[in-house]
C-alpha atoms as a PDB file:
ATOM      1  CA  UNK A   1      60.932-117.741  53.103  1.00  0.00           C
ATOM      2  CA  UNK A   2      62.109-116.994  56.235  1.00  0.00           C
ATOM      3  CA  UNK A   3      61.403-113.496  57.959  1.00  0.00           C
ATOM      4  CA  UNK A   4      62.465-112.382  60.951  1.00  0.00           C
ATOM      5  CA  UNK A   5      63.055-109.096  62.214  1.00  0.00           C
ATOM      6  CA  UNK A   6      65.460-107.765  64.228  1.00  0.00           C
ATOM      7  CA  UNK A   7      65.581-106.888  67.952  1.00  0.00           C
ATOM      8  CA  UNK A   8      66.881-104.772  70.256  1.00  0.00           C
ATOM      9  CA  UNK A   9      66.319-106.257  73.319  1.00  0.00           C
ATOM     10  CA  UNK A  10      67.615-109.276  72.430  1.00  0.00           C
ATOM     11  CA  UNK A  11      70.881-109.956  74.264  1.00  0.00           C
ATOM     12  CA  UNK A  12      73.998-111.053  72.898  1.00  0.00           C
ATOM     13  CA  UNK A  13      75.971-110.968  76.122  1.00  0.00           C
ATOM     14  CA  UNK A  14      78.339-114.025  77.235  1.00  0.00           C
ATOM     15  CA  UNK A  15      75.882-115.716  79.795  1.00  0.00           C
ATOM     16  CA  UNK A  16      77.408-117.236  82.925  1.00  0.00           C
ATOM     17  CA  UNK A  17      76.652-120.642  81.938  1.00  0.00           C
ATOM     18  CA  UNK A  18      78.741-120.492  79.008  1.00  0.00           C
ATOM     19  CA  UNK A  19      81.367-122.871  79.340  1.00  0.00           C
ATOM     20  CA  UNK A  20      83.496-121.951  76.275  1.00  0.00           C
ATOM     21  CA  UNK A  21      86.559-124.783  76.974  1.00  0.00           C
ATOM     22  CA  UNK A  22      83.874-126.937  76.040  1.00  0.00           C
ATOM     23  CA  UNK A  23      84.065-125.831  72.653  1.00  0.00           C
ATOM     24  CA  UNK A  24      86.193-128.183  69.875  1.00  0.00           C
ATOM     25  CA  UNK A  25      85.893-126.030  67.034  1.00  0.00           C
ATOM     26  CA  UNK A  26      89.637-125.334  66.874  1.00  0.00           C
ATOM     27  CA  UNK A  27      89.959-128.907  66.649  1.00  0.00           C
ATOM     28  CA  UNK A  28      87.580-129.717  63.750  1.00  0.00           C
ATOM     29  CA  UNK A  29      88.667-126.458  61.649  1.00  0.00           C
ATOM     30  CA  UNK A  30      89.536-129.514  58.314  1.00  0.00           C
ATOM     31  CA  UNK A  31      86.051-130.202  58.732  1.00  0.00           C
ATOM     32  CA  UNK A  32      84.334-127.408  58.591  1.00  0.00           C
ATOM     33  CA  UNK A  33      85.796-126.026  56.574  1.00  0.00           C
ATOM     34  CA  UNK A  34      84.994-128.465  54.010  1.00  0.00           C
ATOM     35  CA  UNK A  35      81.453-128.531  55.330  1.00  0.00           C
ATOM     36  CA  UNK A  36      81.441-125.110  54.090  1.00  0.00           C
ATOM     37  CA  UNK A  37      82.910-125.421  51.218  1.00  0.00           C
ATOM     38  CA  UNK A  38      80.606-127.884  50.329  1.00  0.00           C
ATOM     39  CA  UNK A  39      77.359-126.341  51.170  1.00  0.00           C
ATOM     40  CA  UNK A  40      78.567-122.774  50.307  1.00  0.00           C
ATOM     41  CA  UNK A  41      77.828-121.496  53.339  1.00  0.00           C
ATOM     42  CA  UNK A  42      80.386-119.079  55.440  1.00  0.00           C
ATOM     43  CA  UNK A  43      82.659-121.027  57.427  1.00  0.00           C
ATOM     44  CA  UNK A  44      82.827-118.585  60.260  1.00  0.00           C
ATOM     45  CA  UNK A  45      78.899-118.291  60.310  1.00  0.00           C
ATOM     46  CA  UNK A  46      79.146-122.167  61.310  1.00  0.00           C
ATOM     47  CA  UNK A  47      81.771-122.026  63.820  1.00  0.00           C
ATOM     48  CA  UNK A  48      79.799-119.761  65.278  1.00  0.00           C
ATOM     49  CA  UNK A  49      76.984-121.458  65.373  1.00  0.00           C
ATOM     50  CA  UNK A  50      78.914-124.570  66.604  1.00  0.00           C
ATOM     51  CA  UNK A  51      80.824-122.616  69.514  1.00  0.00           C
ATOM     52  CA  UNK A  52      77.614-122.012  70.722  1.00  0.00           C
ATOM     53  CA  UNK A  53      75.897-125.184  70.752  1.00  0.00           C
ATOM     54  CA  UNK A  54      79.173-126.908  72.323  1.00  0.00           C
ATOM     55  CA  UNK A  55      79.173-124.216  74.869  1.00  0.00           C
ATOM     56  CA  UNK A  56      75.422-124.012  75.997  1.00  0.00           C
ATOM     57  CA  UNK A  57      73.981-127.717  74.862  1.00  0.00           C
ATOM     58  CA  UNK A  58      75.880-129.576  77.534  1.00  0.00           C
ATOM     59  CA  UNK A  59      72.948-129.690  79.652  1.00  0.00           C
ATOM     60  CA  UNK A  60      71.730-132.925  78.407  1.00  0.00           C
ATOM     61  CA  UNK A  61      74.886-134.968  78.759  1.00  0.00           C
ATOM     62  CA  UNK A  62      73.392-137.572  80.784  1.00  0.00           C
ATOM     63  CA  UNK A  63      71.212-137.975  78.367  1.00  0.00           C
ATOM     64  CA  UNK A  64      73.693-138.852  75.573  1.00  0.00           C
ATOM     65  CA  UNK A  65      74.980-141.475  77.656  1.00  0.00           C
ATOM     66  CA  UNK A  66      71.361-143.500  77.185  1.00  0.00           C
ATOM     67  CA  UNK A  67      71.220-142.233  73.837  1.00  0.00           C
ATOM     68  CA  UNK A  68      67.928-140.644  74.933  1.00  0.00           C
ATOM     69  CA  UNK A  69      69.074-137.051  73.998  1.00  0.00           C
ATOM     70  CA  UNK A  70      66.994-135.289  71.452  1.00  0.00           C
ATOM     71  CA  UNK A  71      69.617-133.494  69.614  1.00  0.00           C
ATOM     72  CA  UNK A  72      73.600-134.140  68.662  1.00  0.00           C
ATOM     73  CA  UNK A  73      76.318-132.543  68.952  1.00  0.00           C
ATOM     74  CA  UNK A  74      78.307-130.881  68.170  1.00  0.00           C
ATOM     75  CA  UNK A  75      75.596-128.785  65.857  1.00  0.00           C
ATOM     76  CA  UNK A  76      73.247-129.783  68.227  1.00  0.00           C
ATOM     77  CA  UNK A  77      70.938-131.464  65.111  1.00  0.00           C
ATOM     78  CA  UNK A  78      67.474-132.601  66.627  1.00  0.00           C
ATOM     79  CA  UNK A  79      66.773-135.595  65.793  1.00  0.00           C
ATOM     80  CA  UNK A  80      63.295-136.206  67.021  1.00  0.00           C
ATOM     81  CA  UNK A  81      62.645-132.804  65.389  1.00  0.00           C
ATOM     82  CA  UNK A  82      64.032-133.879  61.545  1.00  0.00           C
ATOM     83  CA  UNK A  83      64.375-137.788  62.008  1.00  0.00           C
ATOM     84  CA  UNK A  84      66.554-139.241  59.401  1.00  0.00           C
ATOM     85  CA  UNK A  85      67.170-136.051  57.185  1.00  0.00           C
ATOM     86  CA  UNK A  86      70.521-135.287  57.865  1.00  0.00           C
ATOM     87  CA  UNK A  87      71.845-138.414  59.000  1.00  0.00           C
ATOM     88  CA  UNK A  88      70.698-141.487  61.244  1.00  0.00           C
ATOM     89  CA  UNK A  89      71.405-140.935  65.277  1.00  0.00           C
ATOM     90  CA  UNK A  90      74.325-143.323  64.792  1.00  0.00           C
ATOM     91  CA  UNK A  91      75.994-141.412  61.857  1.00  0.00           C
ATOM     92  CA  UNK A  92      75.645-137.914  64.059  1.00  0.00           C
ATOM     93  CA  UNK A  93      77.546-139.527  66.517  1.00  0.00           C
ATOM     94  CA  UNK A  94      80.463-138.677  64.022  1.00  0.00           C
ATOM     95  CA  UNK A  95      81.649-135.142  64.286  1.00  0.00           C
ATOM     96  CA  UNK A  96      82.151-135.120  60.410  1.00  0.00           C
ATOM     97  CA  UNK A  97      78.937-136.138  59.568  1.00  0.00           C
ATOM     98  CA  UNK A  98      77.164-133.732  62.520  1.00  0.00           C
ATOM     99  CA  UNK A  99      79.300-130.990  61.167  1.00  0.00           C
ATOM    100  CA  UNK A 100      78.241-131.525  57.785  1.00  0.00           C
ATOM    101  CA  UNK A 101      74.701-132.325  58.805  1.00  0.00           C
ATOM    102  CA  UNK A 102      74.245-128.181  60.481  1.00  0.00           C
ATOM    103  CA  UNK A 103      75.787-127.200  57.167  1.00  0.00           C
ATOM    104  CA  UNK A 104      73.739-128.552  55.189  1.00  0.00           C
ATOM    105  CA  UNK A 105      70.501-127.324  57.493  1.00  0.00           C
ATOM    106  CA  UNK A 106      72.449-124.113  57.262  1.00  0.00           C
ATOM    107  CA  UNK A 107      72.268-123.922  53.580  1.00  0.00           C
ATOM    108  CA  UNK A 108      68.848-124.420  53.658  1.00  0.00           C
ATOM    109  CA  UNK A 109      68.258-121.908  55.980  1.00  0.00           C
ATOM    110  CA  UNK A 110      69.945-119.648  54.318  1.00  0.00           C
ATOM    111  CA  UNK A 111      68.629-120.264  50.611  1.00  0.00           C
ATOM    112  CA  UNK A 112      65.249-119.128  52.375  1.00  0.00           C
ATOM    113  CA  UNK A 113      66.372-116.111  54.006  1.00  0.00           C
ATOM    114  CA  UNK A 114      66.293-112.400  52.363  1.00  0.00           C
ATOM    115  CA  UNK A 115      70.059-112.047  50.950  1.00  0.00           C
ATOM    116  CA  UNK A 116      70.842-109.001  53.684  1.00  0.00           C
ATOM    117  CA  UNK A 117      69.623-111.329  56.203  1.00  0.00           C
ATOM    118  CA  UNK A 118      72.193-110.568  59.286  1.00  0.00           C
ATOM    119  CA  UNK A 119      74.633-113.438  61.301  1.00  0.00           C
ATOM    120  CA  UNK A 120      71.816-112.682  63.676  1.00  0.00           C
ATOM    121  CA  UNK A 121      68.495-113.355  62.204  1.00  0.00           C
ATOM    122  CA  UNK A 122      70.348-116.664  60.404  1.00  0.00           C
ATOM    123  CA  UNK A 123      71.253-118.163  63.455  1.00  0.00           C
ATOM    124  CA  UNK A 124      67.859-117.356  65.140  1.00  0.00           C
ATOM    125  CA  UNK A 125      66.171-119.573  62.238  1.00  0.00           C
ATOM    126  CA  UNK A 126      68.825-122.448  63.583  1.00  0.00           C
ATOM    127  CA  UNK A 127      67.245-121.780  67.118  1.00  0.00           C
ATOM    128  CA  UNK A 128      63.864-121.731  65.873  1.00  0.00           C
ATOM    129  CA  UNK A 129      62.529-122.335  62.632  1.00  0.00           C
ATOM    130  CA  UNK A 130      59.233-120.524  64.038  1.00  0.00           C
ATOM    131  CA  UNK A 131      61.093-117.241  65.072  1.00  0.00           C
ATOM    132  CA  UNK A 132      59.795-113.860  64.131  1.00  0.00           C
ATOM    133  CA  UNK A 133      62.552-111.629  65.939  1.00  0.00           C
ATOM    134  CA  UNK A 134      65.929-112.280  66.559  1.00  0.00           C
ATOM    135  CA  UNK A 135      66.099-113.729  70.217  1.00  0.00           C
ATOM    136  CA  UNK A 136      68.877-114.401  72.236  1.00  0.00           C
ATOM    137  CA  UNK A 137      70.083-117.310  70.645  1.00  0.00           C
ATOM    138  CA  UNK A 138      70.299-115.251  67.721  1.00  0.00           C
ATOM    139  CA  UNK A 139      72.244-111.960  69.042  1.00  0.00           C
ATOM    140  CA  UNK A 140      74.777-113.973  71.275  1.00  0.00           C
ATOM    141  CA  UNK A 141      75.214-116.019  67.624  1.00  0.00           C
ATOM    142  CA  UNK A 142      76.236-113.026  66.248  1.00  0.00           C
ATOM    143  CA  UNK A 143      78.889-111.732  69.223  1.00  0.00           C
ATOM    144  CA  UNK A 144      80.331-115.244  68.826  1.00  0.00           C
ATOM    145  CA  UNK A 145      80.338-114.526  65.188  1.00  0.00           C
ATOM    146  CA  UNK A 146      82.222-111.120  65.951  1.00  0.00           C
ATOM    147  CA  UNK A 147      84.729-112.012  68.930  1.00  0.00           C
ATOM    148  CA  UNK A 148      85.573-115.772  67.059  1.00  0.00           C
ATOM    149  CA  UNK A 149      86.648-117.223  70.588  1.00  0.00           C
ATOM    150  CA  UNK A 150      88.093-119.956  68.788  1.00  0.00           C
ATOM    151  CA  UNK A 151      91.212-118.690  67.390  1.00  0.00           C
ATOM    152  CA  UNK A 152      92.760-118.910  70.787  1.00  0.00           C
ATOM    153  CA  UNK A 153      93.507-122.314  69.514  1.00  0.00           C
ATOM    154  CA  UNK A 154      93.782-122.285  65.561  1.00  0.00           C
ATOM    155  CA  UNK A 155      95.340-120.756  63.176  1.00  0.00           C
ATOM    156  CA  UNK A 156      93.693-117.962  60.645  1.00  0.00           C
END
């Protein structure tokens, strides 16, 4: 089981760096949705958690085009980290498969997580399976969660 407790001081604020038009979750809404469906998990809980990757894991973009980055978008699943668990590096290269890939590490995540466990504390154990407080990964998970940037572009 997960535990993590939760934490004021984390911040939730929209960082600078954010660059939210880099986000395609309007575009893959099919997708996850049936990610969701599939591994029962809430399908705003992983837009949310997809926003953010998309709009704070561009960083290693060079890197993707070597194929020497550690993790995929667009859930941002680390290979080095898990290996082969959730899909080969070349099958992650698919959105479907990456989407269903942090759905299914979702699932588990949240099958091992106190039932009241908050959008918060949930998307901290994405972050960082070794969390013990929300951090800010975490509390700007949950903002996203609340402000769902991403209906700019699709419909409810």
């Amino acid at each position: 089981m997960f535990h993590v407790a939760e934490n004021g001081q984390a911040n939730g604020k929209r960082p600078d760096y954010e660059a939210t038009k880099l986000s395609t979750v309007a575009g893959y809404a099919k997708q996850l949705d049936g990610a969701a469906r599939i591994y029962n998990v809430d399908p705003r809980l992983l837009r949310s958690i997809m926003h953010m990757e998309e709009t704070h894991g561009y960083y290693d973009e060079p890197f993707r085009w070597f194929d020497r980055d550690s993790s995929i978008r667009p859930m941002n699943i680390n290979t080095k980290y898990w290996g082969d668990t959730f899909g080969t590096r070349h099958e992650l290269r698919y959105a479907e498969v990456n989407i269903r890939a942090g759905a299914n590490l979702l699932s588990r995540i949240v099958a091992n997580m106190p039932k009241d466990a908050s959008v918060a504390q949930i998307a901290t154990v994405y972050n960082d399976l070794h969390a013990n407080k929300v951090n800010d990964y975490g509390a700007r998970v949950s903002a996203i969660y609340d402000e769902q940037p991403w209906l700019n572009g699709e419909q409810r």
